[in-house]
Protein backbone atom coordinates (compact mmCIF):
# COMPACT_ATOMS: atom_id res chain seq x y z
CA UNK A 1 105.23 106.42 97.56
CA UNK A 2 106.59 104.60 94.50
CA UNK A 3 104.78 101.02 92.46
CA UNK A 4 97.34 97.89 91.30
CA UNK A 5 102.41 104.16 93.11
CA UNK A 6 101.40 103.03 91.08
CA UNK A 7 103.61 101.77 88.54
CA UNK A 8 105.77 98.79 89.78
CA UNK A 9 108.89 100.05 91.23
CA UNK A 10 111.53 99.79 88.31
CA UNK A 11 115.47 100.12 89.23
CA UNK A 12 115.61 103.24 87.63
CA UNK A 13 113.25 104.86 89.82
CA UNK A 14 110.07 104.93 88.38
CA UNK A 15 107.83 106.62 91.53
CA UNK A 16 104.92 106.17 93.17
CA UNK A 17 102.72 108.55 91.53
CA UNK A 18 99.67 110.38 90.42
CA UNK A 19 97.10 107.95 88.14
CA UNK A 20 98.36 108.58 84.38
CA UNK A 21 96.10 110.37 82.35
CA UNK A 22 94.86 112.72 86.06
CA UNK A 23 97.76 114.83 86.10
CA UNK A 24 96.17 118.78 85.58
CA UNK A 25 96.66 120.42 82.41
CA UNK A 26 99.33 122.85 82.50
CA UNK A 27 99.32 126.33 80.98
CA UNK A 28 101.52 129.51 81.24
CA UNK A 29 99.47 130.47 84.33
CA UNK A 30 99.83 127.42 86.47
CA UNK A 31 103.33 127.35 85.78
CA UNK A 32 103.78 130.53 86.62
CA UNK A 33 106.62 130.64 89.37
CA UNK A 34 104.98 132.05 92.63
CA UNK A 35 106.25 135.52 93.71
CA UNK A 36 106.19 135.62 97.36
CA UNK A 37 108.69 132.56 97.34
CA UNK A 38 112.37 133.77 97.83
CA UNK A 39 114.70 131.13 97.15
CA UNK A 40 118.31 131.59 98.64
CA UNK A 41 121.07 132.54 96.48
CA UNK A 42 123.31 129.68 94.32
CA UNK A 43 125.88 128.65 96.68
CA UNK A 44 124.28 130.18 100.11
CA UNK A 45 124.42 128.20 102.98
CA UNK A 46 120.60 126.35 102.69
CA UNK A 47 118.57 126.01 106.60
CA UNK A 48 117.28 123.20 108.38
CA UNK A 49 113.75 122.30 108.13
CA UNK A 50 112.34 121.19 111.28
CA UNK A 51 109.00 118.99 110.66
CA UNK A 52 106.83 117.67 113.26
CA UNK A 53 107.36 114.23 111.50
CA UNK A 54 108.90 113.09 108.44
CA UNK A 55 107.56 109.95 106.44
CA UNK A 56 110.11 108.02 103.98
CA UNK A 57 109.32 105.35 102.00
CA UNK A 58 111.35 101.84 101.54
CA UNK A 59 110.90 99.43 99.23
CA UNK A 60 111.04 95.56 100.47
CA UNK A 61 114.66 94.02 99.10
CA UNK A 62 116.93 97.50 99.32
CA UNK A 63 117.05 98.07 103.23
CA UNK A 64 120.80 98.77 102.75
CA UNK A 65 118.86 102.52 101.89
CA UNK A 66 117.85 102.73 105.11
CA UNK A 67 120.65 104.14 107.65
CA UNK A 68 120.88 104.56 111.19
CA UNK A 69 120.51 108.04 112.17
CA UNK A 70 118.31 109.59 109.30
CA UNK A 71 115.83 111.83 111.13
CA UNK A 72 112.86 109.65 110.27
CA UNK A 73 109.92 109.51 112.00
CA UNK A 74 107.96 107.09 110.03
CA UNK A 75 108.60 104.81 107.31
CA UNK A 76 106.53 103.39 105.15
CA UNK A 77 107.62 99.72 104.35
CA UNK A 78 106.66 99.34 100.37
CA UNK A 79 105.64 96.16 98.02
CA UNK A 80 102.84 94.34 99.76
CA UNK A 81 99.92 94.16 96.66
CA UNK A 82 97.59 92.16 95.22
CA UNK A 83 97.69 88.73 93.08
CA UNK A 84 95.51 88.45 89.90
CA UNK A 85 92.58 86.96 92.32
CA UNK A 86 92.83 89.72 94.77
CA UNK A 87 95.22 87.84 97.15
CA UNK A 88 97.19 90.10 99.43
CA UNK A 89 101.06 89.20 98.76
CA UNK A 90 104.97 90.01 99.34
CA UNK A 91 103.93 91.23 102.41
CA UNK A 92 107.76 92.75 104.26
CA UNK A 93 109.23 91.36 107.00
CA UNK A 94 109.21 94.29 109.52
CA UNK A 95 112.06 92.18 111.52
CA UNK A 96 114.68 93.54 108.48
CA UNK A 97 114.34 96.97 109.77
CA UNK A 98 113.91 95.90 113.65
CA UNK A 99 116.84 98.51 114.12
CA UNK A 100 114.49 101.68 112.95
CA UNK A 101 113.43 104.00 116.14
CA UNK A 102 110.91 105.68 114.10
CA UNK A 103 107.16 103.93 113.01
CA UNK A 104 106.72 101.61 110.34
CA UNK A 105 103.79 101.37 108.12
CA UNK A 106 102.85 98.48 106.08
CA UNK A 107 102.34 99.86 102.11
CA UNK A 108 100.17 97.95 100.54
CA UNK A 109 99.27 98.90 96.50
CA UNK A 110 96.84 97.85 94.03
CA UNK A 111 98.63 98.03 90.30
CA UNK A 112 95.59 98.17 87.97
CA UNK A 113 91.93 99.40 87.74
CA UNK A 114 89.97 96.11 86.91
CA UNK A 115 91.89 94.50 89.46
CA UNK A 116 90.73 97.26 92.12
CA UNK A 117 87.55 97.47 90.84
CA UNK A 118 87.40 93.55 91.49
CA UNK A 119 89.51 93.89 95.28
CA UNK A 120 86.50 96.85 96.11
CA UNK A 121 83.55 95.06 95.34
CA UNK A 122 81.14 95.70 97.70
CA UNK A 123 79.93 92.23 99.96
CA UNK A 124 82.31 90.53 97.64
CA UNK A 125 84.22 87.28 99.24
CA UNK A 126 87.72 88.81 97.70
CA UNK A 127 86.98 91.88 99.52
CA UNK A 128 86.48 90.37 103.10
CA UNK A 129 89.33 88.21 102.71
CA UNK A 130 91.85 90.85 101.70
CA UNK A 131 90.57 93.36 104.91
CA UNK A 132 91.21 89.92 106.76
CA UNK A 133 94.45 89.34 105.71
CA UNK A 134 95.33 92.66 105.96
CA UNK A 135 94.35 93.25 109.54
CA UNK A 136 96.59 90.10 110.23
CA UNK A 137 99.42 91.17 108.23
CA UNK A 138 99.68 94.99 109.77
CA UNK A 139 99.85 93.26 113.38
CA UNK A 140 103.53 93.55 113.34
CA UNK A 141 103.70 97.38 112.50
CA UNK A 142 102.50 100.93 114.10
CA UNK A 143 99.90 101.09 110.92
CA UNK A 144 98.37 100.77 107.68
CA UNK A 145 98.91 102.44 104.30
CA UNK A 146 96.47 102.18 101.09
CA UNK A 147 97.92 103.16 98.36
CA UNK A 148 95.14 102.43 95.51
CA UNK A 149 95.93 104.63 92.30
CA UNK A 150 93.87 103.24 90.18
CA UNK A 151 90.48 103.08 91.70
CA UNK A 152 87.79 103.34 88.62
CA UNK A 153 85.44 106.74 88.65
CA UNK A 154 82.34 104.38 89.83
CA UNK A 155 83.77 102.54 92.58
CA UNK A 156 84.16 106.03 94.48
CA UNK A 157 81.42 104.66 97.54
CA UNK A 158 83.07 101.28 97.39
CA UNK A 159 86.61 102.57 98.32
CA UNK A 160 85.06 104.62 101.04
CA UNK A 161 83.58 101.75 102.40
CA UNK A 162 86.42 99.62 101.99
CA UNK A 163 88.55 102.37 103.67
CA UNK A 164 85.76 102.67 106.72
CA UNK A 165 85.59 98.87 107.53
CA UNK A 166 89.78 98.80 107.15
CA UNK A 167 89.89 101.88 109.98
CA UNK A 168 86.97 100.09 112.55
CA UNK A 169 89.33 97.05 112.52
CA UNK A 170 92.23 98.65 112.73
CA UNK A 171 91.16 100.05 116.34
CA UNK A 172 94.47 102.39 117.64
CA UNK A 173 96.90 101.42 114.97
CA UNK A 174 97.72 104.40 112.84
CA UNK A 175 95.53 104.43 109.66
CA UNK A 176 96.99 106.72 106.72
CA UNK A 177 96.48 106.77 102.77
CA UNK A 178 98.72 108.27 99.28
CA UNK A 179 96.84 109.98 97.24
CA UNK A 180 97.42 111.99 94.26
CA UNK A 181 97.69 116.07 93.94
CA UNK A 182 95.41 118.17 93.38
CA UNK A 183 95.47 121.46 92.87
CA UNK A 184 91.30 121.86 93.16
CA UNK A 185 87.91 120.06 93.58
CA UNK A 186 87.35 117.73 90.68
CA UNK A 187 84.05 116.51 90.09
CA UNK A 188 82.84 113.17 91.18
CA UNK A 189 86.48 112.28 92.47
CA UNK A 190 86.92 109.02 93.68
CA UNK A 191 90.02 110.78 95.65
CA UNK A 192 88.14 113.81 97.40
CA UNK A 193 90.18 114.84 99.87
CA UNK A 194 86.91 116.00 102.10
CA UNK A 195 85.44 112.46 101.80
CA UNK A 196 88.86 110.30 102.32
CA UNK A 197 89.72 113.00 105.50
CA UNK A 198 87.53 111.75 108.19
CA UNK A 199 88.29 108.06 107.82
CA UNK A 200 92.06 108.14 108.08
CA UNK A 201 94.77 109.36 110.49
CA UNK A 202 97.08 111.04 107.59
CA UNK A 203 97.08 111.68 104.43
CA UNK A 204 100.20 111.90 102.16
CA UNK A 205 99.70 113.82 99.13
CA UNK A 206 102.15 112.65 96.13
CA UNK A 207 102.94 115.96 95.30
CA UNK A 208 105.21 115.12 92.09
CA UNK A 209 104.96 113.46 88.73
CA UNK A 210 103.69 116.84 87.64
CA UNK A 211 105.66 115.94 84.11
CA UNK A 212 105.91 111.75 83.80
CA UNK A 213 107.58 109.66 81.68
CA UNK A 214 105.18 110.10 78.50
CA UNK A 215 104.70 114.15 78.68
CA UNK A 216 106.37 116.92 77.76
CA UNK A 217 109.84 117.46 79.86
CA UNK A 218 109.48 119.26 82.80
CA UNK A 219 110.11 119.55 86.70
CA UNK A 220 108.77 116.30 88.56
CA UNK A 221 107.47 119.33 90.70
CA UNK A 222 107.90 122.51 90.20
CA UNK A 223 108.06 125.19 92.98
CA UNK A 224 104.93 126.74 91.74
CA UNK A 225 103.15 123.59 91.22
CA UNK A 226 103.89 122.28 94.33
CA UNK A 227 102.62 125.66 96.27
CA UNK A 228 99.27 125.10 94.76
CA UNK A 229 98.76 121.71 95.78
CA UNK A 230 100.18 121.98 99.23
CA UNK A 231 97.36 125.34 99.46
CA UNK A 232 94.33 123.02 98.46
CA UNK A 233 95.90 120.26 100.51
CA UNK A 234 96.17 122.52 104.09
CA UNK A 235 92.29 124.02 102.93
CA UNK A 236 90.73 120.68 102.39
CA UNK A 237 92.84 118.40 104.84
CA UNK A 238 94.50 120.61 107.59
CA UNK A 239 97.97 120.85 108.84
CA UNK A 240 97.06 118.03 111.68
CA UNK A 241 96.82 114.88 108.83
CA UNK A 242 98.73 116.22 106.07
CA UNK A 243 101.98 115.09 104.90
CA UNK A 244 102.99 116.79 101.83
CA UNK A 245 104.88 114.17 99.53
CA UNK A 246 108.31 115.12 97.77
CA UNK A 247 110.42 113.39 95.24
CA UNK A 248 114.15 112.07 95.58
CA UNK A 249 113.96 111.12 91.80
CA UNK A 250 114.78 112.28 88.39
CA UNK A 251 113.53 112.16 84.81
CA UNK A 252 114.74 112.44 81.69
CA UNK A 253 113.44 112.76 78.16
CA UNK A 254 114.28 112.26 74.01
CA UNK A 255 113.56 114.52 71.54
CA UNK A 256 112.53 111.17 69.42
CA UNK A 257 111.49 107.74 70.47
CA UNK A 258 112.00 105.47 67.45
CA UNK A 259 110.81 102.47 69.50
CA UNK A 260 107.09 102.01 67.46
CA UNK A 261 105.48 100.13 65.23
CA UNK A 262 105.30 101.86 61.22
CA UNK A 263 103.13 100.97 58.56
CA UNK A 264 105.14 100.44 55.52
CA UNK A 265 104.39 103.92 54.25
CA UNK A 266 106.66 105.00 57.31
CA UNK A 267 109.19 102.85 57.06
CA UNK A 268 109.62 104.18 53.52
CA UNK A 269 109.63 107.53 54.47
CA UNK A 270 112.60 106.99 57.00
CA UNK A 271 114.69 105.05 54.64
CA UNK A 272 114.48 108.41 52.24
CA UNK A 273 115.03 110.60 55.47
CA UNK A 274 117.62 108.64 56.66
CA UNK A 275 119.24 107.57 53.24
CA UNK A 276 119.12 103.97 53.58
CA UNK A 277 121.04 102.25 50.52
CA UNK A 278 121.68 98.95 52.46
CA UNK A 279 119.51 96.69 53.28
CA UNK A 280 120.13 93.46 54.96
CA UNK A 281 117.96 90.17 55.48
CA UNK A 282 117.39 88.16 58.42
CA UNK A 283 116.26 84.43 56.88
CA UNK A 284 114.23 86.65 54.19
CA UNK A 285 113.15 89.47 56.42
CA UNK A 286 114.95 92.67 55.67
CA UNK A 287 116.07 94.93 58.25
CA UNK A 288 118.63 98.15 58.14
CA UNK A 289 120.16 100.40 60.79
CA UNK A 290 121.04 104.11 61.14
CA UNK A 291 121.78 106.55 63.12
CA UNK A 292 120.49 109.70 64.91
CA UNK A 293 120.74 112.60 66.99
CA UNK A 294 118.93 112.61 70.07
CA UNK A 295 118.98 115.75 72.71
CA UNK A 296 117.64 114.22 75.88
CA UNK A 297 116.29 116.59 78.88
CA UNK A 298 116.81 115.76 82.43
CA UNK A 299 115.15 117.11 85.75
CA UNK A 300 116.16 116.34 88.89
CA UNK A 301 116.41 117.15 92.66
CA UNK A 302 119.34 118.30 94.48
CA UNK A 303 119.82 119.59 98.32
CA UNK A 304 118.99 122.71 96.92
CA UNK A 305 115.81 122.19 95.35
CA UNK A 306 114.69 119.74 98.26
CA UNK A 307 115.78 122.59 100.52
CA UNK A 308 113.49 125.24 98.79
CA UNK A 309 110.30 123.25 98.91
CA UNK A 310 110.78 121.73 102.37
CA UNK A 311 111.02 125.82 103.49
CA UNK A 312 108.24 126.66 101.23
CA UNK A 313 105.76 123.96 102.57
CA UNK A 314 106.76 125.09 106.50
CA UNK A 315 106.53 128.77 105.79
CA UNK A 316 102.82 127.75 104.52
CA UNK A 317 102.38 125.73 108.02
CA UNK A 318 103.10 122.38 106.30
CA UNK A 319 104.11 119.99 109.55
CA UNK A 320 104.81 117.05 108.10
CA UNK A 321 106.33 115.74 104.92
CA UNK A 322 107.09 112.23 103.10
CA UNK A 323 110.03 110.88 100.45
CA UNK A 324 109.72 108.58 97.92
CA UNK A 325 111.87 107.05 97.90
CA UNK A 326 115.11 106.08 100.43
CA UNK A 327 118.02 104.90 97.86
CA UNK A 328 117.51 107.46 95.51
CA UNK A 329 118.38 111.04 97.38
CA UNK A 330 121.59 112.89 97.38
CA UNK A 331 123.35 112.29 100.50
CA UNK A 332 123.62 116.11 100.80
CA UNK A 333 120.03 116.02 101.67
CA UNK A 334 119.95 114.41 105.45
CA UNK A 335 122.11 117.58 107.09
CA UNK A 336 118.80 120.10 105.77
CA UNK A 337 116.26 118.47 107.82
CA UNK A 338 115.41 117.60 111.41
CA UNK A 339 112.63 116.42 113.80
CA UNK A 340 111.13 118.92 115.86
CA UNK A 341 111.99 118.57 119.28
């Protein structure tokens, strides 16, 4: 829960993730790998996590992901958003996945912050219409998922109140919300886990992106990382509506990224780096090529690493934990985790 998770959902994988520009600033300390953790040798034979329910997401158009017989106890069913006028749209057909045993929750996301600060506005027609049309459109499933990235630092009260009238219409269907880690209490968050807790039946915690696409290479969550959000999660939310978020995905990164725009300053400076000595032009405009080394880093997760944090997050009484996203996981995964029975 890639994707107004987050970024639109790109083929290559691009999650459903923390607001860009929130993620914590990372020093030596934070990164520091966490002692007590033991991690089983290279090559061991790697447990089975048990989990009083396990969350996946799926996004609307690649149901071939989904497969009969994958320990899932809810899914959440992704790509219902908002038009430019606050319209709810591309709502899924639950019917595609009429086959699933487990829960399904209808995702719905909100891909930019003067779009959700227009959707939120208090007494607003756009804002009773969407809760109307969502109500309607969630008939069909177990429950409800908001998964609003980008709400603006001043509309904090408004998505509260936006949340509260969504759960008194709701009545018993299930009620549940992604929001991004934490690792402590931020001032004025529009995200505060202690505010969000008592109007919602879970809470998944997209625990990854910890490096993104435009940082510095690094885990998309790294075993230390991830212990210090799940820590502030179980203090401020509680094992009973938690569901700690993990990733499927990978990332890499260049060493350069020529794709910019130069001043011609620049562009003089590479053709002297780069010693340029032809140069072509294209109906008068003149253009060159060259070429470059580029190192590129990758991170990823395997069964193993999945493994470690799934038996880090229940040895720290973590009962419940989500994927984003089905389609992109190694198929070595499935064997390492199980329902509780």
């Amino acid at each position: 829960m890639m994707s107004c998770y987050s970024p639109p959902v790109q083929p290559s994988g691009e999650p459903h993730s923390a607001v860009v520009g929130e993620a914590p600033e990372l020093t030596g300390e934070e990164n520091a790998f966490p002692m007590e953790l033991s991690l089983p040798p290279p090559g061991a034979k790697l447990p089975v996590s048990y989990y009083r329910e396990i969350w996946a997401y799926l996004v609307a158009g690649r149901e071939d992901a989904l497969r009969t017989g994958y320990p899932i106890s809810d899914l959440g069913y992704f790509g219902a958003e908002l038009d430019s006028y606050g319209k709810l749209i591309d709502v899924p057909d639950v019917k595609k996945i009429s086959f699933l045993q487990g829960r399904v929750h209808l995702v719905v996301a909100c891909n930019g912050r003067a779009l959700t600060h227009f959707a939120l506005a208090e007494g607003s027609a756009e804002r009773k219409a969407l809760i109307r049309d969502l109500l309607e459109a969630v008939k069909p499933y177990h429950g409800l998922q908001i998964d609003f990235e980008y709400v603006p630092p001043r509309d904090g009260d408004a998505f509260l109140s936006f949340l509260r009238e969504l759960r008194a219409g709701l009545r018993h269907k299930s009620f549940s919300i992604a929001l991004p880690a934490r690792t402590r209490t931020l001032q004025d968050d529009v995200y505060d886990y202690t505010k969000i807790k008592p109007l919602v039946d879970r809470i998944l915690i997209m625990a990854y992106d910890e490096h993104w696409s435009t940082s510095a290479p690094g885990p998309i969550a790294s075993m230390g990382w991830c212990q210090r959000v799940a820590r502030y999660a179980l203090e401020t939310i509680g094992p009973e509506k938690l569901i700690m978020g993990l990733p499927f995905y990978g990332r890499s990164w260049g060493d350069i990224n020529p794709n910019r725009a130069f001043l011609h300053s620049g562009i003089e400076r590479i053709k002297q780096e780069q010693k340029i000595e032809r140069i072509d032009r294209e109906n008068g405009i003149p253009t060159f090529k060259y070429e470059t080394n580029l190192s590129v880093t990758v991170y990823y997760e395997d069964d193993y690493s999945l493994s470690a944090r799934l038996e880090m997050y229940r040895k720290m009484g973590v009962s419940a934990v989500g994927f984003w996203r089905l389609g992109q996981e190694t198929p070595a995964f499935w064997p390492l985790i199980a329902l509780e029975k």
